[in-house]
Each structure stands twice: as structure tokens, then as C-alpha cells.
Protein backbone atom coordinates (compact mmCIF):
# COMPACT_ATOMS: atom_id res chain seq x y z
CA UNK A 1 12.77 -25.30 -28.63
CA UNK A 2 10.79 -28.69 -28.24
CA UNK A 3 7.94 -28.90 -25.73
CA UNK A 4 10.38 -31.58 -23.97
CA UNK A 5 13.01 -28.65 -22.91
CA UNK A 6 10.61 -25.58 -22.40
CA UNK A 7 8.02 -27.16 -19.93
CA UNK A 8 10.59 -27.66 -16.96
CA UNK A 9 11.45 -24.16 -17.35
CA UNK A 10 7.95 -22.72 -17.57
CA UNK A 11 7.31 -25.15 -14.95
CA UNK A 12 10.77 -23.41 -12.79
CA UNK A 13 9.60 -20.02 -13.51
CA UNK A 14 5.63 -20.76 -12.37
CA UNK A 15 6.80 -21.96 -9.21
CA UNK A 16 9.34 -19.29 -8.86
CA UNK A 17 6.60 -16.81 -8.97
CA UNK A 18 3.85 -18.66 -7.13
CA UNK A 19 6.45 -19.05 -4.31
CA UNK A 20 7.80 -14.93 -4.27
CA UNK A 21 3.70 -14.20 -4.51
CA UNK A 22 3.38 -16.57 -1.45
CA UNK A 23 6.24 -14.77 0.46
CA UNK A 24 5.08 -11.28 -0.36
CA UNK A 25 1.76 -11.71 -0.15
CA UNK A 26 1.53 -13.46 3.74
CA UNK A 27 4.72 -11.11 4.71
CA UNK A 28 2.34 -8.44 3.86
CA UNK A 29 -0.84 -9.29 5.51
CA UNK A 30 0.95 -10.29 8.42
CA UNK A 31 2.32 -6.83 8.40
CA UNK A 32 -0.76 -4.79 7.85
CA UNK A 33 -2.71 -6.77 10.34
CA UNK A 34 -0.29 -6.12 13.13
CA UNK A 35 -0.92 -2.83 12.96
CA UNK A 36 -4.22 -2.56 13.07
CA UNK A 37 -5.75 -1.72 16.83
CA UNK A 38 -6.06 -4.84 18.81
CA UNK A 39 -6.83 -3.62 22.10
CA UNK A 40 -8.75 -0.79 23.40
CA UNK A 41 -8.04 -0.17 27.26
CA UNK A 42 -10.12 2.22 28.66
CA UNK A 43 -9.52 3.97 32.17
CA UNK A 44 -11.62 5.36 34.33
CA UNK A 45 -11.12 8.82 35.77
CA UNK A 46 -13.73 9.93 38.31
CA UNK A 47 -16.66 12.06 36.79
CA UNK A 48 -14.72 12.44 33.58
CA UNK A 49 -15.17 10.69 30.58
CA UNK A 50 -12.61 7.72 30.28
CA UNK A 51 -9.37 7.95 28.74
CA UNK A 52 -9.24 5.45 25.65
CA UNK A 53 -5.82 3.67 24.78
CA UNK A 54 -5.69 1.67 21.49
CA UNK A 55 -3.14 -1.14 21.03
CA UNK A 56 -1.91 -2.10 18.04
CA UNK A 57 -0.23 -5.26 17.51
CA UNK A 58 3.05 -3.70 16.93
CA UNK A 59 2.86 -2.46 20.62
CA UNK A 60 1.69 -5.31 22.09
CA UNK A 61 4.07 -7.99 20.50
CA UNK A 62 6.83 -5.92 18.26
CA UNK A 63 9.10 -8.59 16.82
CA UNK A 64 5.99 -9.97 14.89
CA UNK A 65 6.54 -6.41 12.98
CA UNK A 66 10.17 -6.46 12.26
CA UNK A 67 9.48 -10.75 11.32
CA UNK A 68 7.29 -9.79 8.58
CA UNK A 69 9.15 -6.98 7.26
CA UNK A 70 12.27 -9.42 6.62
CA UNK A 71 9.96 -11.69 5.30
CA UNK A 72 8.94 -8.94 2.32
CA UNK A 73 12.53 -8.31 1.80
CA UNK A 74 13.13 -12.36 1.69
CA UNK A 75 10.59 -12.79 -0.38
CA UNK A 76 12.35 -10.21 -2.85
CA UNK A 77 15.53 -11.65 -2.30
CA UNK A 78 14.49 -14.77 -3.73
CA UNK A 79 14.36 -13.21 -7.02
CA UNK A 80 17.94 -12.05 -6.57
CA UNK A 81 19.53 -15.76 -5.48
CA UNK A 82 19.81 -19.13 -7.41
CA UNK A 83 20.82 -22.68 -6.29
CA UNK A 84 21.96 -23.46 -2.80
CA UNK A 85 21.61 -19.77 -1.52
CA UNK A 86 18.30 -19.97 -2.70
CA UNK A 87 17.04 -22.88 -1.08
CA UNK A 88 18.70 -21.54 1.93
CA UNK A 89 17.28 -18.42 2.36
CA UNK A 90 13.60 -21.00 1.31
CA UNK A 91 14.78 -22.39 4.89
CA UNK A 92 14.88 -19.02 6.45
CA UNK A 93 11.85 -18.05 5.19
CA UNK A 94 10.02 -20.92 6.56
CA UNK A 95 11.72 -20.01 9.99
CA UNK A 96 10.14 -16.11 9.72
CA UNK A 97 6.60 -17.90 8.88
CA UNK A 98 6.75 -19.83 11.65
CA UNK A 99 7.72 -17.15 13.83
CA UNK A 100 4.93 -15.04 12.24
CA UNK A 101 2.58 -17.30 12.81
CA UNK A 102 3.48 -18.09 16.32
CA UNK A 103 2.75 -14.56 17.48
CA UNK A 104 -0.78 -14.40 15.47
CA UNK A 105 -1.50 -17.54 17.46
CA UNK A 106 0.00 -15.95 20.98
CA UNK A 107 -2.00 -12.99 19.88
CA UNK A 108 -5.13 -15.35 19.88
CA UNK A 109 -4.66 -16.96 23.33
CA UNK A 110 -4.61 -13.12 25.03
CA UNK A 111 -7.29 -11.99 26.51
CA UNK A 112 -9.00 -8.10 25.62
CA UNK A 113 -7.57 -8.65 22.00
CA UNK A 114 -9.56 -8.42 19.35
CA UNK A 115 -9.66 -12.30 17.04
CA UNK A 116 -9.32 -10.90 13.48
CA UNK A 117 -5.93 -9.18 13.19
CA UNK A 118 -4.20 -11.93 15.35
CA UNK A 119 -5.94 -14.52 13.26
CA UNK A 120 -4.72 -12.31 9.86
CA UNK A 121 -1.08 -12.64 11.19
CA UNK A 122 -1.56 -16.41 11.52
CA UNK A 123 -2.45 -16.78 7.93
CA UNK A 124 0.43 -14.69 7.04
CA UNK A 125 2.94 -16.50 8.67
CA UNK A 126 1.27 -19.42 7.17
CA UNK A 127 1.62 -18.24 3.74
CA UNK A 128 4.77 -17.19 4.00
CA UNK A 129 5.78 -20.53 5.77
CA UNK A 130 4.28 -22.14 2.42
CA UNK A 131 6.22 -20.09 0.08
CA UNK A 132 9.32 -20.44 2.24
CA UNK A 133 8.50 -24.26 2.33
CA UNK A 134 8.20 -24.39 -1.22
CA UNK A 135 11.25 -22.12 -1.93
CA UNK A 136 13.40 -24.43 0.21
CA UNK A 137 12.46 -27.50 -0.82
CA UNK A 138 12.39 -26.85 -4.61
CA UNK A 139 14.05 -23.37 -5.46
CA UNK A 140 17.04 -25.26 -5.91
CA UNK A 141 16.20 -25.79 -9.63
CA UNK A 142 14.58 -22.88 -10.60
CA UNK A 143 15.71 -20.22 -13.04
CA UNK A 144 17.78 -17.40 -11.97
CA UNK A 145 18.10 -13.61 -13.15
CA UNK A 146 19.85 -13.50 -16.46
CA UNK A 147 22.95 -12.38 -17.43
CA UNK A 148 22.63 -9.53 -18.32
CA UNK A 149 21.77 -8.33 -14.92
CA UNK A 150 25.49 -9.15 -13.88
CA UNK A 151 28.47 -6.82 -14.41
CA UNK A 152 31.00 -8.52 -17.05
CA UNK A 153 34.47 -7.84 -16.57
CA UNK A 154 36.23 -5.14 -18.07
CA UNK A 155 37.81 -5.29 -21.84
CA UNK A 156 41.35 -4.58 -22.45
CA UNK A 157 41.37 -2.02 -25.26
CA UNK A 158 42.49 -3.55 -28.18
CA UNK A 159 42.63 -0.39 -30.90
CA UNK A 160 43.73 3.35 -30.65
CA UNK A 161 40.37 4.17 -31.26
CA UNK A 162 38.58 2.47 -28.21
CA UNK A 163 41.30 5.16 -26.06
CA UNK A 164 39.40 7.91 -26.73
CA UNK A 165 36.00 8.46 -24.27
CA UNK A 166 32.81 6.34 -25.69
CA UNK A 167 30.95 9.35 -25.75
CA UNK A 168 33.62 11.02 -28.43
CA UNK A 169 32.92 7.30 -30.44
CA UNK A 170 29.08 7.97 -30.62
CA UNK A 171 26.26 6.83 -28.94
CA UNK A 172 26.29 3.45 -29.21
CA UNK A 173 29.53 3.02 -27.64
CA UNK A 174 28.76 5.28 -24.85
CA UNK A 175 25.49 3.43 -23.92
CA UNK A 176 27.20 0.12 -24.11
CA UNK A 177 29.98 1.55 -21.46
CA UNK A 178 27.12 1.97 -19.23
CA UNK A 179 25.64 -1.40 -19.56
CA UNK A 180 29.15 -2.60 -18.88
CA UNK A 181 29.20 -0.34 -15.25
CA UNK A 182 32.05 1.78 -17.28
CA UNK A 183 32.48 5.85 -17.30
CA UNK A 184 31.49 6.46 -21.43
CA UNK A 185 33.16 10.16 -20.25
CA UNK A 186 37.02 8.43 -19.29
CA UNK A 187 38.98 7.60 -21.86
């Protein structure tokens, strides 16, 4: 392999994994910061102590919650896509960023709420808007899972022998059934 051919792809595969780290990595603080307690209301009751009520930010502004948590399981999916589907589900990511992001910054603007964890899902969705970005705009290109990930179509049995189960042929034959997504126990 020359150093002309192997640089795009170790380029393709750097980005690849800068842009899933991006995905994951704001999808997940965006996560774990809403919910974290943002709000403590407390109410008075007489000559009793008063009752304390904690607010997370899942309580206070759920769809930030269920936002991130498809942007973990975008961010994964990139792995699984290549070429147009990729890039599209780049777009969709940068959608779920923004979204993120939107409620961290809503989650600023309230009043009672504690700063940090509404500021923590605004970087999040601003990570994962970047890796989204970056996904969509360039994933396009990049590698995708090899081969041998994929199921290969069946073989037509060409000798008396292969009629009898792979497990009867030996062990070889019977693990390569199961790479193929065959029964090595059917014959």
C-alpha cells in the first residue's frame, strides 16, 4: 500500500471516530446533566420544618431526556451506516443537538434553576451538533463496517458430502456454517 492510498483512509477512519466520540460523548453529558437536581422548591408548612422538592431536569423539561438518548443510539448508528444514509442520519444528528441545546439554553433563562446542569446540556447538544455537523457534511466518504459483518447468501451444495450436517464434517465446517448465519446441526 503506498502512503498515496492509505492516508485518505486513515484520514476516513480518524474522522469517523472523532465524529461517533463527538456524538457519544455530548449525547452523554447532555444526558447525565439533565438528571441531576436543578431545582429545589421548598414549602412551608406552619411550625413544621419545610417540605423539600428536588427537580431534576428530566422533570422539569423531559424531551431534553429522550433527545439525548437518541442521540447515543445515533451516534452508534453511525458506525452501522455508510454513504447517503450516513450523511443523513449526520443531518439528524445535528437536528437532536440543536434540540439539546435549545433546552440547556431554555433551562438557563428559568428562574430557581440551578446554571451548571442547564449549561452542561448546552455543551452537549453542542457537541453532538458538531459531530452531527461533521457526520453530515463529510460521513459521506468514510469507511464502512467490513464485510464480513454482512450475511452472504447461501451456497447451493455442490457434493454429497456437504448434505450431511457441518457438525458430522468436523469443526471447521461447522464454525464456518455459523459465520455464514447457517444451522451446522441441519443437513
Amino acid at each position: 500500500m503506498s502512503a498515496s492510498t492509505g492516508a485518505p483512509a486513515a484520514r476516513g477512519r480518524r474522522e469517523l471516530t472523532y465524529a461517533v466520540l463527538l456524538c457519544l460523548a455530548g449525547a452523554g453529558l447532555a444526558f447525565w446533566a439533565v438528571t441531576r437536581t436543578w431545582s429545589v422548591e421548598l414549602t412551608a408548612r406552619g411550625s413544621l420544618p419545610p417540605t423539600r422538592h428536588a427537580r431534576t431536569g428530566a422533570e422539569l423539561l423531559p424531551w431534553v431526556s429522550a433527545l439525548a438518548l437518541v442521540g447515543l443510539a445515533g451516534g452508534g448508528a453511525v458506525l452501522a451506516t455508510r454513504g447517503r444514509v450516513r450523511r443523513l442520519l449526520g443531518g439528524l444528528l445535528t437536528l437532536l443537538g440543536l434540540g439539546v441545546a435549545a433546552g440547556g439554553g431554555y433551562g438557563l433563562t428559568e428562574s430557581g434553576v440551578s446554571r451548571q446542569w442547564p449549561a452542561l446540556v448546552l455543551a452537549g447538544g453542542l457537541v453532538l451538533l458538531a459531530g452531527g455537523l461533521c457526520t453530515a457534511l463529510r460521513g459521506g466518504g468514510w469507511p464502512a463496517m467490513g464485510a464480513r459483518y454482512e450475511r452472504r447468501a447461501a451456497r447451493p451444495a455442490g457434493s454429497a458430502g456437504e448434505n450431511r450436517p457441518a457438525v458430522e464434517r468436523g469443526t471447521r465446517d461447522a464454525w464456518e456454517a455459523l459465520d455464514r448465519g447457517e444451522d451446522p446441526t441441519v443437513g
